[in-house]
PDB file of N, CA and C in Angstrom:
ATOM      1  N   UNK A   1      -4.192  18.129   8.376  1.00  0.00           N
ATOM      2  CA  UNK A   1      -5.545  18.086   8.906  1.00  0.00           C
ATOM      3  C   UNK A   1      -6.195  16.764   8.504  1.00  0.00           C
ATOM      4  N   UNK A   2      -6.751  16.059   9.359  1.00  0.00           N
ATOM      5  CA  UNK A   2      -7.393  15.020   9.164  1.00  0.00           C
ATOM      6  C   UNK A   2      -8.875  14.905   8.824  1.00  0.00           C
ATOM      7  N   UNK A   3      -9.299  14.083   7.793  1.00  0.00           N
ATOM      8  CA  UNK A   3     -10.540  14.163   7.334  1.00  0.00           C
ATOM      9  C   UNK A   3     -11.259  12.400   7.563  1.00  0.00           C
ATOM     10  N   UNK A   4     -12.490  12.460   7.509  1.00  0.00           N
ATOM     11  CA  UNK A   4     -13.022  11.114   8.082  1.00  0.00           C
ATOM     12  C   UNK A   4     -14.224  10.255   6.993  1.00  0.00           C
ATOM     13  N   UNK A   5     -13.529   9.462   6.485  1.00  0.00           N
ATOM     14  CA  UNK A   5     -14.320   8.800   5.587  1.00  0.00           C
ATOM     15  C   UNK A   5     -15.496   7.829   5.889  1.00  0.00           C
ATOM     16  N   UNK A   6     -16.527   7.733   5.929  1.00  0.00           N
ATOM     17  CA  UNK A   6     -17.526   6.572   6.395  1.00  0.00           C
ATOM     18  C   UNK A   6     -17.493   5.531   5.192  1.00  0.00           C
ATOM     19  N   UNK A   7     -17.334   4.288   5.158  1.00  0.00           N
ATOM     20  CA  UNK A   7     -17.795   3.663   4.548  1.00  0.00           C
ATOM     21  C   UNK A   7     -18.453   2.151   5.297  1.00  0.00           C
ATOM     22  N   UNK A   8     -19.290   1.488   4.797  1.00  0.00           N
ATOM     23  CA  UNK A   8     -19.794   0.386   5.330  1.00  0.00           C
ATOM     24  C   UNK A   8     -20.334   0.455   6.965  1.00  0.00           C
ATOM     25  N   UNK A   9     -20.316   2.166   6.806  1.00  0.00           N
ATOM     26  CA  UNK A   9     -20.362   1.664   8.701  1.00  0.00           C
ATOM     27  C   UNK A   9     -19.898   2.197   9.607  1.00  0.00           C
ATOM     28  N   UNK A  10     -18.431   1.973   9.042  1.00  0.00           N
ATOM     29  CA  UNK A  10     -17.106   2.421   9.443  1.00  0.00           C
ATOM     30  C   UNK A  10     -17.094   3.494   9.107  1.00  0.00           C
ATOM     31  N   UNK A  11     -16.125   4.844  10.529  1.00  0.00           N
ATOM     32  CA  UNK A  11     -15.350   5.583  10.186  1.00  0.00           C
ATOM     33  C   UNK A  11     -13.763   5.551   9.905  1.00  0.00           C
ATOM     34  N   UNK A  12     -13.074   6.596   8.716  1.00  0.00           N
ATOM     35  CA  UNK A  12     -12.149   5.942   8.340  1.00  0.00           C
ATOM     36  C   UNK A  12     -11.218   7.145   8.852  1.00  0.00           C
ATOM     37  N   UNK A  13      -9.982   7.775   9.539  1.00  0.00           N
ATOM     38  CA  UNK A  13      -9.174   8.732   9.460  1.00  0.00           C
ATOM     39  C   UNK A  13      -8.109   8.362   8.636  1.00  0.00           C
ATOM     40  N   UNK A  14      -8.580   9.769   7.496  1.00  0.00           N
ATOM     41  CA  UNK A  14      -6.863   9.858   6.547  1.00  0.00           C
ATOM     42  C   UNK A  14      -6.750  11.387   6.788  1.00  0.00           C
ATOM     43  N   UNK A  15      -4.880  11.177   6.531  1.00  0.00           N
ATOM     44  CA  UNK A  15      -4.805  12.878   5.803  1.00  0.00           C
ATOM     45  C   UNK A  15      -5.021  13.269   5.072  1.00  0.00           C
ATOM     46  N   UNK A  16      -4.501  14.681   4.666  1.00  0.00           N
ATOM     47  CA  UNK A  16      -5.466  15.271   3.851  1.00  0.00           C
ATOM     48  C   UNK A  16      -4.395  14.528   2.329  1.00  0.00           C
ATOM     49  N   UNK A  17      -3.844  13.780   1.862  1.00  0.00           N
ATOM     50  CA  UNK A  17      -3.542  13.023   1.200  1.00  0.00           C
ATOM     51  C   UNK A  17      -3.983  11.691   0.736  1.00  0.00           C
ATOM     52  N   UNK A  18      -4.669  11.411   1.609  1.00  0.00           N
ATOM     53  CA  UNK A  18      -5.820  10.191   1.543  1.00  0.00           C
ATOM     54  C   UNK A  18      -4.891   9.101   2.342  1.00  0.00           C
ATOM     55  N   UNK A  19      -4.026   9.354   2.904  1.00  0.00           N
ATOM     56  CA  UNK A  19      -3.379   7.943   3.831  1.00  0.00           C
ATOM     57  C   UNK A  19      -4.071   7.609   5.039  1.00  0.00           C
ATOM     58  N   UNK A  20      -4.225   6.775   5.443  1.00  0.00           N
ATOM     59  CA  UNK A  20      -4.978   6.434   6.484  1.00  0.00           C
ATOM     60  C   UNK A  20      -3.903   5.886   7.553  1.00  0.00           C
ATOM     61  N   UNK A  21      -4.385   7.144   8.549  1.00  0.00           N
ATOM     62  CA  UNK A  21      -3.680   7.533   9.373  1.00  0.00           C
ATOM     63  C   UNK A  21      -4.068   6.006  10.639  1.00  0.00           C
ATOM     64  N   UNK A  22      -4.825   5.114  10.684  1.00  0.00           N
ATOM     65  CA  UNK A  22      -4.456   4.267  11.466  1.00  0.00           C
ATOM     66  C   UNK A  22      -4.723   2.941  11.358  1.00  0.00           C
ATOM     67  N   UNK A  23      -3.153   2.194  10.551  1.00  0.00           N
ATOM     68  CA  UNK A  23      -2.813   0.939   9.545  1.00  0.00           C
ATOM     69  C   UNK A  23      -3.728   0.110  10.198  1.00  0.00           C
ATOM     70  N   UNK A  24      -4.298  -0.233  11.663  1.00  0.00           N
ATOM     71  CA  UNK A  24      -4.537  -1.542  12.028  1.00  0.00           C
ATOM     72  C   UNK A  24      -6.559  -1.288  11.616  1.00  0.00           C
ATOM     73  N   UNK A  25      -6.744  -0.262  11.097  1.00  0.00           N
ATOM     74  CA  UNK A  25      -7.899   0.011  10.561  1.00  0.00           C
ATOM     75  C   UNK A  25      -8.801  -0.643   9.220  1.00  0.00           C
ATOM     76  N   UNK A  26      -7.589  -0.939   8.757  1.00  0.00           N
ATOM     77  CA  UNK A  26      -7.204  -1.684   6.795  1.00  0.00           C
ATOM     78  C   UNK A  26      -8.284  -2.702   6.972  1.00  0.00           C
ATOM     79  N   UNK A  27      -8.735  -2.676   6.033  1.00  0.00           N
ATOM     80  CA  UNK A  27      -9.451  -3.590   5.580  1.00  0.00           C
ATOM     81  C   UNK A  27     -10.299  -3.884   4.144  1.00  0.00           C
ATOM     82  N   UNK A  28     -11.055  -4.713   3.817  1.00  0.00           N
ATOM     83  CA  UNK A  28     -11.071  -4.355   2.135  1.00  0.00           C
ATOM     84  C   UNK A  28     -12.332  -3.214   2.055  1.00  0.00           C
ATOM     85  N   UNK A  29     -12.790  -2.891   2.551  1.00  0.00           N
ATOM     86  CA  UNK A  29     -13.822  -1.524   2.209  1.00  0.00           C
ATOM     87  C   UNK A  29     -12.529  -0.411   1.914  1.00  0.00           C
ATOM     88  N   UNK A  30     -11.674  -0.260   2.624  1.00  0.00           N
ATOM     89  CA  UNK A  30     -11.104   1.339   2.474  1.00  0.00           C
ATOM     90  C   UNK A  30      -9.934   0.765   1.876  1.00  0.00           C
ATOM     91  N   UNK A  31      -9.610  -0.152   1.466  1.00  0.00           N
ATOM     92  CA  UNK A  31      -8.303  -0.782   0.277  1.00  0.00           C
ATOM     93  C   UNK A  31      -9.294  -0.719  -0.898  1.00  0.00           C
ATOM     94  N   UNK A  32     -10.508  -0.881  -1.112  1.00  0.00           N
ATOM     95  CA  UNK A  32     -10.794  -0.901  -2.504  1.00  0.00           C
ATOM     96  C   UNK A  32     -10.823   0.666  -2.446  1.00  0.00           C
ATOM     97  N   UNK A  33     -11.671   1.452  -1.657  1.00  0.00           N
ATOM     98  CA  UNK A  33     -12.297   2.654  -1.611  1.00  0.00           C
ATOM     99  C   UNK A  33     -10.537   3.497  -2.132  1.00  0.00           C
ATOM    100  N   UNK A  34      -9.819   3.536  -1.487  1.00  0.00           N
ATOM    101  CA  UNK A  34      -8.333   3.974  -1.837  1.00  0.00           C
ATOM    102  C   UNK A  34      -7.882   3.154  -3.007  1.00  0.00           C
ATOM    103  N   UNK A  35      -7.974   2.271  -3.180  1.00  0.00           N
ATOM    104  CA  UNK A  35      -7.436   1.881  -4.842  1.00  0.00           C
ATOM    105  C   UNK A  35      -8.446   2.569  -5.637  1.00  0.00           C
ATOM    106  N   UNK A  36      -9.577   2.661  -5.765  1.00  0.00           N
ATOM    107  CA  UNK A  36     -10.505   3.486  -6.805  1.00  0.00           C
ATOM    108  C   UNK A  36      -9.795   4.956  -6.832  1.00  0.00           C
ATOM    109  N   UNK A  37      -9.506   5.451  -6.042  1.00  0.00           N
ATOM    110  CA  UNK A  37      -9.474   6.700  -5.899  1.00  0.00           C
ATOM    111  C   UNK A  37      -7.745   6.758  -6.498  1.00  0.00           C
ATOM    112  N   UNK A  38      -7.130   6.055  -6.226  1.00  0.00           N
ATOM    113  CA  UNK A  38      -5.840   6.005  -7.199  1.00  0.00           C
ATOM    114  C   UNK A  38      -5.937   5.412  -9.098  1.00  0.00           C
ATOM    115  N   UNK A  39      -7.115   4.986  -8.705  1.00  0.00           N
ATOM    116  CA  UNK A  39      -7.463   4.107 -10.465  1.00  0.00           C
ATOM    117  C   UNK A  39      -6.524   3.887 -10.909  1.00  0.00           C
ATOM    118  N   UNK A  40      -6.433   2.210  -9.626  1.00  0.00           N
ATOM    119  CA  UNK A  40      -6.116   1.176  -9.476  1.00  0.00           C
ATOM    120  C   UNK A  40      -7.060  -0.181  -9.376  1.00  0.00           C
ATOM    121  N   UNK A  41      -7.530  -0.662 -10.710  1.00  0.00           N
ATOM    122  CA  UNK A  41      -8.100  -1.773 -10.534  1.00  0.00           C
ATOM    123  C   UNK A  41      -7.007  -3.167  -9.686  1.00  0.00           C
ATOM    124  N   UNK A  42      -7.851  -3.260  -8.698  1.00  0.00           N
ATOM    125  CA  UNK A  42      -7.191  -4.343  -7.696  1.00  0.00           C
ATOM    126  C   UNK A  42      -7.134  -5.620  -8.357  1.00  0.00           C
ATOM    127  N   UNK A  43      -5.833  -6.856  -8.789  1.00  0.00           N
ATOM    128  CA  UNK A  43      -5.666  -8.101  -8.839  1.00  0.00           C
ATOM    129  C   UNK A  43      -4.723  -9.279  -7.373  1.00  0.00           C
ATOM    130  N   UNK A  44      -5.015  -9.961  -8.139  1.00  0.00           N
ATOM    131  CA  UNK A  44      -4.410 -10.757  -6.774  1.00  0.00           C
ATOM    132  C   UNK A  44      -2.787 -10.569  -6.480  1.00  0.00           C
ATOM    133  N   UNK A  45      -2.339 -10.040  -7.434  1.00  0.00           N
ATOM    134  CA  UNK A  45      -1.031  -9.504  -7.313  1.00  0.00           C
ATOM    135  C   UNK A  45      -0.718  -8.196  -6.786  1.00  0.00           C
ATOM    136  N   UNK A  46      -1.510  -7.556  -6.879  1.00  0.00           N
ATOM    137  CA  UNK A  46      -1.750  -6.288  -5.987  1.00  0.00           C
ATOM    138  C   UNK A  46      -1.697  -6.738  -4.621  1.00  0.00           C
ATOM    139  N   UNK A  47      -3.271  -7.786  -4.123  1.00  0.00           N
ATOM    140  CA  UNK A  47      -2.788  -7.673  -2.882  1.00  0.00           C
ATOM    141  C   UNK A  47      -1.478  -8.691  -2.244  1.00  0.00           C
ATOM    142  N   UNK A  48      -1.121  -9.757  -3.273  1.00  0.00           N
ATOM    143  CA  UNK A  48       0.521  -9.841  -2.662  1.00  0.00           C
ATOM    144  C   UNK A  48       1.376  -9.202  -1.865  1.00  0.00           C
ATOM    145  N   UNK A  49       1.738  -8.137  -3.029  1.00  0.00           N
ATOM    146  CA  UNK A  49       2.811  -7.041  -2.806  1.00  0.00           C
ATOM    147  C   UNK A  49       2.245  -6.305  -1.577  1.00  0.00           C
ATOM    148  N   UNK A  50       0.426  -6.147  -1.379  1.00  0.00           N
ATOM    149  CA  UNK A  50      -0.068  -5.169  -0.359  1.00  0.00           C
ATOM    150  C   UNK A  50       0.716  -6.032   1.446  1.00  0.00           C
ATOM    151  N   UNK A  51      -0.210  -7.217   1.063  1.00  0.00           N
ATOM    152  CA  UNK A  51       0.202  -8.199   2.189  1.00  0.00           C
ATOM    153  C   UNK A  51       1.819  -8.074   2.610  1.00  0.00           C
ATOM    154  N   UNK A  52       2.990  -8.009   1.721  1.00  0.00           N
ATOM    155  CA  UNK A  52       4.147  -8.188   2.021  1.00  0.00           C
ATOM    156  C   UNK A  52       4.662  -6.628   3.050  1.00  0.00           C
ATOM    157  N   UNK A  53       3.897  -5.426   2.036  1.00  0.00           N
ATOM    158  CA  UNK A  53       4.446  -4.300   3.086  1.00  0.00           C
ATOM    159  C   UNK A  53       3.188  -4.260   4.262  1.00  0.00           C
ATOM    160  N   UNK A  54       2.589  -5.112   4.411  1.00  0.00           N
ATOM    161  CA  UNK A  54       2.150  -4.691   5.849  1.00  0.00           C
ATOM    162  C   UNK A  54       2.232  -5.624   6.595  1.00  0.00           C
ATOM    163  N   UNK A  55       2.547  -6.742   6.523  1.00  0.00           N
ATOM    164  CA  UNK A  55       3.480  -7.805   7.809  1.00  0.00           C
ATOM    165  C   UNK A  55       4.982  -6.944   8.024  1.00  0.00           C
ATOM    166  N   UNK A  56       5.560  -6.719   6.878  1.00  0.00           N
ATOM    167  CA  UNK A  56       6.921  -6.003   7.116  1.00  0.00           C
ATOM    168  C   UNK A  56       6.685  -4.591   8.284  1.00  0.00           C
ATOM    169  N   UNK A  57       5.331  -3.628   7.742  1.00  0.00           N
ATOM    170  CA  UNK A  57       5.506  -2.841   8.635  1.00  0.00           C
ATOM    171  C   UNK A  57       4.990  -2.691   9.903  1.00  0.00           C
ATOM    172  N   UNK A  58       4.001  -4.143  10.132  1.00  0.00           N
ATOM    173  CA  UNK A  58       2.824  -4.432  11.538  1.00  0.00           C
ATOM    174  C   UNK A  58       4.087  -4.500  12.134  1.00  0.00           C
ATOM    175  N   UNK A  59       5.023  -5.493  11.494  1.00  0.00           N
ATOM    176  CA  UNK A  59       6.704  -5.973  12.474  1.00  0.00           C
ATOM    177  C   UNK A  59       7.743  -5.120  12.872  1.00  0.00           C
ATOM    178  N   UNK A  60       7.818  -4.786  12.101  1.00  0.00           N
ATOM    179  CA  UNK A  60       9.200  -3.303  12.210  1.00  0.00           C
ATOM    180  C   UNK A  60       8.822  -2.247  12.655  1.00  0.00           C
ATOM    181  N   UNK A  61       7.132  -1.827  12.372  1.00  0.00           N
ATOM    182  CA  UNK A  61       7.018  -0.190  12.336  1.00  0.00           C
ATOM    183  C   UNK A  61       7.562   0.467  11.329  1.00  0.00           C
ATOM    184  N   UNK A  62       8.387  -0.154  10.506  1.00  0.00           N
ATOM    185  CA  UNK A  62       8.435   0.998   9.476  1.00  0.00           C
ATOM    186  C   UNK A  62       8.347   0.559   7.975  1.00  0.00           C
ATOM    187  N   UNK A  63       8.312   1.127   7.080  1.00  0.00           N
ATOM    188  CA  UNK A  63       8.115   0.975   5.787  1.00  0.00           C
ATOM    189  C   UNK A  63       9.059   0.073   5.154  1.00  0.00           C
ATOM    190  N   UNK A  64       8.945  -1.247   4.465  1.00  0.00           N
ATOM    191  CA  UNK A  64      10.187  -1.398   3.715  1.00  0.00           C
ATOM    192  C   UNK A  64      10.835  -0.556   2.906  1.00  0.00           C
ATOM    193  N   UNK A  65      11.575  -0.311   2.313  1.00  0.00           N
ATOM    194  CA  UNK A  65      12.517   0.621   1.269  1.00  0.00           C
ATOM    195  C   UNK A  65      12.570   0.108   0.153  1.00  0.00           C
ATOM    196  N   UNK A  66      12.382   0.869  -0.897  1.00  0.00           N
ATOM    197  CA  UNK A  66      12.166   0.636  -2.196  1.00  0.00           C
ATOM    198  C   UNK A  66      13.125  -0.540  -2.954  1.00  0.00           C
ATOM    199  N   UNK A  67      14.253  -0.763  -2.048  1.00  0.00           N
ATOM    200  CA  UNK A  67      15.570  -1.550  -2.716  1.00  0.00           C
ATOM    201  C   UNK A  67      14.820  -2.966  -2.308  1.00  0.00           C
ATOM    202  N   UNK A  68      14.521  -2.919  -0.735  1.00  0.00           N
ATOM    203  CA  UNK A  68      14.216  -4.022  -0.014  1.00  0.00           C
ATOM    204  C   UNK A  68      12.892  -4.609  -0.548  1.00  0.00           C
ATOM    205  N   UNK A  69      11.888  -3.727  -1.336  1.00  0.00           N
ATOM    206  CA  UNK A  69      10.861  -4.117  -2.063  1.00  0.00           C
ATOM    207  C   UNK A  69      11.011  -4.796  -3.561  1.00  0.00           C
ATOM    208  N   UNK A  70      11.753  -4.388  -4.118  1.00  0.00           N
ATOM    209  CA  UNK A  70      12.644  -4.884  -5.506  1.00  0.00           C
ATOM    210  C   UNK A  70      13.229  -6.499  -5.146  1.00  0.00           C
ATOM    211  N   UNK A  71      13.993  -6.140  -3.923  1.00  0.00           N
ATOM    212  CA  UNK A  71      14.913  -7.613  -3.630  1.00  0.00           C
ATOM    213  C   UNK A  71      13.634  -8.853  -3.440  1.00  0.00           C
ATOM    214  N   UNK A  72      12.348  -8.259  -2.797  1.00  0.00           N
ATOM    215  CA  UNK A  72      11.296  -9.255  -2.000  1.00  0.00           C
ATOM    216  C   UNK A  72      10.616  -9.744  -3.517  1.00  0.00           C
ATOM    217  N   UNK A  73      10.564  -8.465  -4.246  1.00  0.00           N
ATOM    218  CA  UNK A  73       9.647  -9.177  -5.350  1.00  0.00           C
ATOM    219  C   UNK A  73       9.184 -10.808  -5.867  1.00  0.00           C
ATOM    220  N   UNK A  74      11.173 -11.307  -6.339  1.00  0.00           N
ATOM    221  CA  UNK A  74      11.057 -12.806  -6.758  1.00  0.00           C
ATOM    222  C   UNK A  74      10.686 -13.920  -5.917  1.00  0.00           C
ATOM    223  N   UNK A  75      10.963 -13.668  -4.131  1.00  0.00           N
ATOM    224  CA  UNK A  75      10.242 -14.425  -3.748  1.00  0.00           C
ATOM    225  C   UNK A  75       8.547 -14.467  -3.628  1.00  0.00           C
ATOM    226  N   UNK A  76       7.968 -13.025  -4.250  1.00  0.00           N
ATOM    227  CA  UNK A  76       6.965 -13.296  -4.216  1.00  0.00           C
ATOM    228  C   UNK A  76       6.082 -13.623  -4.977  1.00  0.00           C
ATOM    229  N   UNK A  77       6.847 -13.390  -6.485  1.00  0.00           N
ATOM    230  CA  UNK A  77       6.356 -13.871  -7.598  1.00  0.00           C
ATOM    231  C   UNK A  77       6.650 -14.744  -8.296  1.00  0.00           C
ATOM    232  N   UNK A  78       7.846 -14.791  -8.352  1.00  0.00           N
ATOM    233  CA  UNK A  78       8.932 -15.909  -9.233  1.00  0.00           C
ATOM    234  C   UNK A  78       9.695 -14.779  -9.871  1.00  0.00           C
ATOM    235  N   UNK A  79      10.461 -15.803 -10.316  1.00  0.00           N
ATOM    236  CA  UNK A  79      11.735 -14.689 -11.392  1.00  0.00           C
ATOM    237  C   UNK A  79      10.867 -13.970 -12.572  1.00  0.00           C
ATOM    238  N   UNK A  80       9.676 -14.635 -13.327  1.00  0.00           N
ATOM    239  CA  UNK A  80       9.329 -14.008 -14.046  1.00  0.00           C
ATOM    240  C   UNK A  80       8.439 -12.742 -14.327  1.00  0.00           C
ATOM    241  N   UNK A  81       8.162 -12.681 -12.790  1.00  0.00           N
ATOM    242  CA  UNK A  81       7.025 -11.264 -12.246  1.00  0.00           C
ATOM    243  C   UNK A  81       8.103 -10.593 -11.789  1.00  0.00           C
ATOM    244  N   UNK A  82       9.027 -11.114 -11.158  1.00  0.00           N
ATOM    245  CA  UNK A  82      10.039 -10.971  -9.728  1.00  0.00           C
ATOM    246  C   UNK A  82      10.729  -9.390 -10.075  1.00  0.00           C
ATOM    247  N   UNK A  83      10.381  -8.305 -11.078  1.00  0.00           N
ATOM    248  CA  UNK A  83      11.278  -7.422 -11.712  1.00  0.00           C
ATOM    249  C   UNK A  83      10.473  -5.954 -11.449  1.00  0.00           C
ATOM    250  N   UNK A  84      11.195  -4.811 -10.965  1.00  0.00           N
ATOM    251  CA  UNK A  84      10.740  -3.519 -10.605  1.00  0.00           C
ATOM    252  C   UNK A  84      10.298  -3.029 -11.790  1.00  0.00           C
ATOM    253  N   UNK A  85      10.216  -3.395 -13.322  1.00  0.00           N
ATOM    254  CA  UNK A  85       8.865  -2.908 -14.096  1.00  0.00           C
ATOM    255  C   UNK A  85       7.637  -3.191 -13.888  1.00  0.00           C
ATOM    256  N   UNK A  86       7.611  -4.937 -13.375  1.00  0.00           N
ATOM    257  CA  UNK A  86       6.223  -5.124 -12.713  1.00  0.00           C
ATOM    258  C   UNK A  86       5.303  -4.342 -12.194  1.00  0.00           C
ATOM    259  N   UNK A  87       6.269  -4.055 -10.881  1.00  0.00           N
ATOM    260  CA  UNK A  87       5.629  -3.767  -9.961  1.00  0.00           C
ATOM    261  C   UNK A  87       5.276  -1.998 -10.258  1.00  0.00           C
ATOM    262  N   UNK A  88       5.920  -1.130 -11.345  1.00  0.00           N
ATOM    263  CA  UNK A  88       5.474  -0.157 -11.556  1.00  0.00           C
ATOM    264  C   UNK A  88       4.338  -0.167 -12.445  1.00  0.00           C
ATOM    265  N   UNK A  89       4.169  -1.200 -13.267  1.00  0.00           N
ATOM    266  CA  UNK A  89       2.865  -2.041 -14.050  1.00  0.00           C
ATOM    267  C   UNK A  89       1.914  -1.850 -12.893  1.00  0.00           C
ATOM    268  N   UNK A  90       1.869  -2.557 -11.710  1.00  0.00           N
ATOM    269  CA  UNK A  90       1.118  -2.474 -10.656  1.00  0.00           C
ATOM    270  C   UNK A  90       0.752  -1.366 -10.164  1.00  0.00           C
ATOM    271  N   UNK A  91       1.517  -0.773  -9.924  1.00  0.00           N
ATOM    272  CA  UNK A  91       1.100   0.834  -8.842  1.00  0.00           C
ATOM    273  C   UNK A  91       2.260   1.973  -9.817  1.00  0.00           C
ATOM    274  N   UNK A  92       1.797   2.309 -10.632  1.00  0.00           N
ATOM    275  CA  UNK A  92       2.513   3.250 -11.640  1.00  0.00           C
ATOM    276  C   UNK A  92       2.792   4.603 -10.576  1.00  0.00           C
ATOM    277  N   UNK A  93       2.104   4.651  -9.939  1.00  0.00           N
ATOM    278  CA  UNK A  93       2.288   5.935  -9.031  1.00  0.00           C
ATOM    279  C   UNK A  93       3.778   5.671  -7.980  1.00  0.00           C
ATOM    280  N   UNK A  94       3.999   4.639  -7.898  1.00  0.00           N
ATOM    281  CA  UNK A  94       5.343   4.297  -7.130  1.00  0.00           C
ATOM    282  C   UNK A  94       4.855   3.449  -5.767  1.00  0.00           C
ATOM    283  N   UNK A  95       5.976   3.728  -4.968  1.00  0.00           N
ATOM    284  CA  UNK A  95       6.306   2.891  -3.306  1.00  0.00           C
ATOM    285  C   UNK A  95       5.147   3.390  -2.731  1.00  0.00           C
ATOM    286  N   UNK A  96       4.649   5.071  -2.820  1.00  0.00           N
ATOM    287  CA  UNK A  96       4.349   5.770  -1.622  1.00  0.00           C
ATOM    288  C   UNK A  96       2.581   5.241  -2.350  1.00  0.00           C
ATOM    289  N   UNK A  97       1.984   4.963  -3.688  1.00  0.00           N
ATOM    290  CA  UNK A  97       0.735   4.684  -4.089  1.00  0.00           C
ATOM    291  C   UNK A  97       0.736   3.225  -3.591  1.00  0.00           C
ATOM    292  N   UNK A  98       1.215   2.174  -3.607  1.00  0.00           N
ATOM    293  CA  UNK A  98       1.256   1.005  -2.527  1.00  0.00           C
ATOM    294  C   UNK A  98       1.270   1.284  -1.343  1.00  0.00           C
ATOM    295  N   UNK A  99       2.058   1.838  -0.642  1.00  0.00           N
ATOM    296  CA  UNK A  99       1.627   2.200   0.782  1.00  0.00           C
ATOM    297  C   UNK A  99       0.507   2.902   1.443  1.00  0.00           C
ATOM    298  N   UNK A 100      -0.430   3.306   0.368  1.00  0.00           N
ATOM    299  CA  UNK A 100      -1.944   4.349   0.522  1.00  0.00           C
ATOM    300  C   UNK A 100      -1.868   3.134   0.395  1.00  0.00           C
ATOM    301  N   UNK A 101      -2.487   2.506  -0.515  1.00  0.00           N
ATOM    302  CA  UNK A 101      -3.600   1.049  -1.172  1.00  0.00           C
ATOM    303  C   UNK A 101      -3.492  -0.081   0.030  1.00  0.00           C
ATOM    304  N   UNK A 102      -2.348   0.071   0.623  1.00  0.00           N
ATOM    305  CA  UNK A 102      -2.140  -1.302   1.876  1.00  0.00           C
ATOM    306  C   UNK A 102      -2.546  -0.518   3.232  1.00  0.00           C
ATOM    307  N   UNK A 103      -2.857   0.669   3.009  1.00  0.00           N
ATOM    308  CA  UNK A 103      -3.603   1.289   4.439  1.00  0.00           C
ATOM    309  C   UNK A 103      -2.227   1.312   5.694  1.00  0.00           C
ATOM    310  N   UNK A 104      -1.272   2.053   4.737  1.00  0.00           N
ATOM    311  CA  UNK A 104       0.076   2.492   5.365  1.00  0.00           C
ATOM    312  C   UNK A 104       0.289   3.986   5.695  1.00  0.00           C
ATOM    313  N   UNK A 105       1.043   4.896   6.728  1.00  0.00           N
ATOM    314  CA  UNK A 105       0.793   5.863   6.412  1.00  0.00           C
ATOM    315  C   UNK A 105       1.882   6.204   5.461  1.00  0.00           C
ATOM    316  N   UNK A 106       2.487   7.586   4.978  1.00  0.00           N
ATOM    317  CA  UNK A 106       3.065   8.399   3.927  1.00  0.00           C
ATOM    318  C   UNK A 106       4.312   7.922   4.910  1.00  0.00           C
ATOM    319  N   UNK A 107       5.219   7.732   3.757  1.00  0.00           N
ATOM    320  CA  UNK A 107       6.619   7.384   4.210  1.00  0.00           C
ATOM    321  C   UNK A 107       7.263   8.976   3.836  1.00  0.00           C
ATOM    322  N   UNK A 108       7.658   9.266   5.029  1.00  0.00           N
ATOM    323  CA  UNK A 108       8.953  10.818   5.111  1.00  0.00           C
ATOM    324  C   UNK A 108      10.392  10.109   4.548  1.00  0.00           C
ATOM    325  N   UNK A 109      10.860  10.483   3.714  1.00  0.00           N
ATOM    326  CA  UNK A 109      12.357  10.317   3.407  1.00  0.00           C
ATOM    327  C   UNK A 109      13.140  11.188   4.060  1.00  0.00           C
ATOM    328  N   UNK A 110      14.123  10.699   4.604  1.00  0.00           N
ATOM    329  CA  UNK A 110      15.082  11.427   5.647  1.00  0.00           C
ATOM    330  C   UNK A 110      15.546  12.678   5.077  1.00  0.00           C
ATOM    331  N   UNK A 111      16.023  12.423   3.707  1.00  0.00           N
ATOM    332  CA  UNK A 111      16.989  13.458   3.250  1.00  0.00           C
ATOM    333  C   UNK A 111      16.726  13.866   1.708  1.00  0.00           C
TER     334      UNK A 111
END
């Protein structure tokens, strides 16, 4: 069931999980409004990693994969950020709490 957030103005549709059910909607009112609500204070490395899965998924349609997010890291940080503790430093909640925060919807795993 879908619920409708106003902020700034804007109406926002998420599920009832807080994903926001339509990516080309994103913007920084409902990326901060969804990082608060994960308590996730936002840095510029946050939105890096945000920026990388949503060119990947505006392009593909679909989510990168957790391996393919690990491999992207060092080019996006250097070797010394470049490491999957980082990025759980970043979004301790995992893949699927980055993909709320970048205004992605919920990734289904096949199996």
């Amino acid at each position: 069931m879908a619920e409708f957030i106003e902020l700034a103005g804007v109406r926002y549709e998420v599920d009832n999980m807080g994903y926001l059910l339509n990516p080309t909607q994103w913007d920084t009112e409902i990326r901060d409004w969804l990082a608060a609500k994960e308590k996730i204070e936002l840095t510029q490395d946050h939105q890096k990693i945000m920026e990388y899965l949503r060119a990947h998924f505006l392009k593909s349609k679909e989510h990168p994969g957790g391996r393919m997010i690990i491999m992207a890291l060092p080019r996006i940080f250097g070797k010394e950020k470049g490491q999957a503790q980082y990025f759980s430093e970043l979004f301790p909640g995992g893949f699927n709490q980055a993909y709320k925060i970048a205004g992605l919807p919920i990734r289904h795993s096949c199996c």
